[in-house]
C-alpha atoms as a PDB file:
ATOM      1  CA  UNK A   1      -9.527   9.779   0.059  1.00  0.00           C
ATOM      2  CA  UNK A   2      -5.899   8.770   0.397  1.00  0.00           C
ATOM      3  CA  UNK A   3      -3.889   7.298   2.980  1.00  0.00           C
ATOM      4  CA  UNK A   4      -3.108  10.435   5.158  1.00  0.00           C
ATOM      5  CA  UNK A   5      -6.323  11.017   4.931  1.00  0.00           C
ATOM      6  CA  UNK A   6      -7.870   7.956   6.608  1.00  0.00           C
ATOM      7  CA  UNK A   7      -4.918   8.061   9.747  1.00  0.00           C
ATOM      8  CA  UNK A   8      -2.079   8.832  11.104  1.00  0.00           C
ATOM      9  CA  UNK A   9       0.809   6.479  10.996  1.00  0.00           C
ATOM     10  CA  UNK A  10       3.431   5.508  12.763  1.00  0.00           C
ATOM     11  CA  UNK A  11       6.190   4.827  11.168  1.00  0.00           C
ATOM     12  CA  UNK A  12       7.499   1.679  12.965  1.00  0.00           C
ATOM     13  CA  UNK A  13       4.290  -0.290  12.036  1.00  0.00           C
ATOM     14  CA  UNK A  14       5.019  -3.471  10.804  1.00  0.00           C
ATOM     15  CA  UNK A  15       1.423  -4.115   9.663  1.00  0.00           C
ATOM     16  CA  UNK A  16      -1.321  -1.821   8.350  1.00  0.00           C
ATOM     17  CA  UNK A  17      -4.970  -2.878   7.227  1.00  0.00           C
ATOM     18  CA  UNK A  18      -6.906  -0.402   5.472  1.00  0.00           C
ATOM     19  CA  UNK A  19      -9.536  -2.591   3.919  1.00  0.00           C
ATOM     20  CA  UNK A  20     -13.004  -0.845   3.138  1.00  0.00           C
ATOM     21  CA  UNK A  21     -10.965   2.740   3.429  1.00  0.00           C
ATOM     22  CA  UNK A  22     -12.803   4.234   0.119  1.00  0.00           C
ATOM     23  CA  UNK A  23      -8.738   5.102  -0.869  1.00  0.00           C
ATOM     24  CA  UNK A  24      -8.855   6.778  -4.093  1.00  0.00           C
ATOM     25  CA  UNK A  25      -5.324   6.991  -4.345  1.00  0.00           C
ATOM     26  CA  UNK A  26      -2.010   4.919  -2.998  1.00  0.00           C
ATOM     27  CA  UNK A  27       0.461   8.288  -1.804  1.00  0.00           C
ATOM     28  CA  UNK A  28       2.128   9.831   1.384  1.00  0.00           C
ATOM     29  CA  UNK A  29       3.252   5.888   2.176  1.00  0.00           C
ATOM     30  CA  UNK A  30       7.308   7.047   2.460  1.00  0.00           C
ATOM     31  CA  UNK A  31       7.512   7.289   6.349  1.00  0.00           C
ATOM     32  CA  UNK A  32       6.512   3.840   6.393  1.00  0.00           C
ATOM     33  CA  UNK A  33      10.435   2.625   6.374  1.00  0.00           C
ATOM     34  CA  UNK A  34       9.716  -0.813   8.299  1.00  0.00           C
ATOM     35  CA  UNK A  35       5.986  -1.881   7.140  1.00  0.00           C
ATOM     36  CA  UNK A  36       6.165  -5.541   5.898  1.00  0.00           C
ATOM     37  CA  UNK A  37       2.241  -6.365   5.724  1.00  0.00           C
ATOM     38  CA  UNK A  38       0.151  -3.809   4.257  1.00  0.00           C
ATOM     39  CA  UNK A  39      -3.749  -4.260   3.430  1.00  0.00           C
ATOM     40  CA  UNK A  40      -5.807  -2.482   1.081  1.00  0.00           C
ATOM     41  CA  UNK A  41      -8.345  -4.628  -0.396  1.00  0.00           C
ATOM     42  CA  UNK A  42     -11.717  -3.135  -1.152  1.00  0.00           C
ATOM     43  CA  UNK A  43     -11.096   0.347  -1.334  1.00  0.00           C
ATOM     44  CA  UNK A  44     -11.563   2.558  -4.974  1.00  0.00           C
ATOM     45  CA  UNK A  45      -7.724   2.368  -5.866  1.00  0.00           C
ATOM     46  CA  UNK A  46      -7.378   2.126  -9.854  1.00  0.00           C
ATOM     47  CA  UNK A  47      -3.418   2.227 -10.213  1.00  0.00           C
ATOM     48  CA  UNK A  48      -0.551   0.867  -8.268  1.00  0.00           C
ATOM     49  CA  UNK A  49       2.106   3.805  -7.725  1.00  0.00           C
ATOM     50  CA  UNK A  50       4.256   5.450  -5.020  1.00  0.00           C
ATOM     51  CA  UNK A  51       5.505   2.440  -3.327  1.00  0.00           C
ATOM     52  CA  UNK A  52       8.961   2.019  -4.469  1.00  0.00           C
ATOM     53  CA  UNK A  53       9.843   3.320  -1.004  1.00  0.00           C
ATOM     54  CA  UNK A  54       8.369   0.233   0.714  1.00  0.00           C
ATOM     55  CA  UNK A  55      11.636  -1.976   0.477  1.00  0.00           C
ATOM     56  CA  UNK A  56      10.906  -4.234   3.911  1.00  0.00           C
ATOM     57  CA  UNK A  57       7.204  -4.842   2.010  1.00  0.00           C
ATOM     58  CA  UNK A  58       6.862  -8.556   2.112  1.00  0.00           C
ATOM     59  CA  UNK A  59       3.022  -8.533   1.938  1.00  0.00           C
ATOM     60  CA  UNK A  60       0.849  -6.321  -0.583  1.00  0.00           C
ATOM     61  CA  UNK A  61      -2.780  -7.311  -0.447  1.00  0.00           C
ATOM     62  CA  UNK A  62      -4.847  -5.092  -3.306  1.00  0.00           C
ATOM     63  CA  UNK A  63      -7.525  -7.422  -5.294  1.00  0.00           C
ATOM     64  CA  UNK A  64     -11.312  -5.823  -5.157  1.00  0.00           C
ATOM     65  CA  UNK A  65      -9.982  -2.759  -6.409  1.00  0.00           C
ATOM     66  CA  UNK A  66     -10.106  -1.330  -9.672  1.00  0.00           C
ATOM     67  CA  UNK A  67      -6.273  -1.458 -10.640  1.00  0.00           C
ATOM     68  CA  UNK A  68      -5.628  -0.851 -14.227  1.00  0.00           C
ATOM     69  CA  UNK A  69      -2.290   0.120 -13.988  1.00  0.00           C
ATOM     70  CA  UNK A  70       0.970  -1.185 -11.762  1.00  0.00           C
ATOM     71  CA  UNK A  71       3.648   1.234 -11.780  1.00  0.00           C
ATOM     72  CA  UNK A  72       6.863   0.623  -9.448  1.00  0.00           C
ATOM     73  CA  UNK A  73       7.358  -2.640  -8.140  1.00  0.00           C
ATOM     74  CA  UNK A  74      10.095  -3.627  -9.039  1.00  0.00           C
ATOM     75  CA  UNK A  75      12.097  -1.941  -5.513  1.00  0.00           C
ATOM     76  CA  UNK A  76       9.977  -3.942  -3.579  1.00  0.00           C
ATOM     77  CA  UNK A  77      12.680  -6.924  -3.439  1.00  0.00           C
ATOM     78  CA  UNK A  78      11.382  -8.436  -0.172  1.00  0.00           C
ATOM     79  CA  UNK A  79       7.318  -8.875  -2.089  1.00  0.00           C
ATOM     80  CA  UNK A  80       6.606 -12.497  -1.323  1.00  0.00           C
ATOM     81  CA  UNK A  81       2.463 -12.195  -1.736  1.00  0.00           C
ATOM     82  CA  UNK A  82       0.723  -9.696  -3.795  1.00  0.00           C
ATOM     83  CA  UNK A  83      -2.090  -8.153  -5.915  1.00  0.00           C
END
C-alpha cells in the first residue's frame, strides 16, 4: 500500500496519523505543502524517501518500521523530532 492508497488528503492538513496503515512505501506526499506533524509508525515502510518536499515538517514519527535506508532529509530544515 502507499499513501494515496490508504486516503485522500487535503492539502492544508497540518497533522496526519497513519499508524497501523500496512504502507509499503513513503510516495505521492508533495501536495502536502503545510503538514508539520506526520505519523507513520507501525506500518511495513523499509526506506525513508520522497520527502524532501515536506519543508514545514517539524514532526516525523517512523520507529516500528523496517527502515534500512534514509534518503532525503536534509530539506526538511524545520525537523525538530524524528525516526
Amino acid at each position: 500500500l502507499t499513501v494515496n492508497d490508504i486516503i485522500d488528503i487535503d492539502p492544508e492538513t497540518l497533522e496526519l496519523d497513519l499508524n497501523h496503515g500496512r504502507i509499503g512505501k513513503l510516495q505521492n506526499l508533495e501536495p502536502l505543502t503545510q503538514i508539520e506533524r506526520l505519523y507513520l509508525r507501525w506500518n511495513l515502510i523499509t526506506k525513508i524517501e520522497n520527502v524532501s518536499t515536506l519543508v514545514t515538517l517539524k514532526e516525523l514519527e517512523l520507529y516500528d518500521n523496517q527502515i534500512s535506508k534514509i534518503e532525503n532529509l536534509e530539506a526538511l530544515v524545520n525537523l525538530e523530532y524524528g525516526i
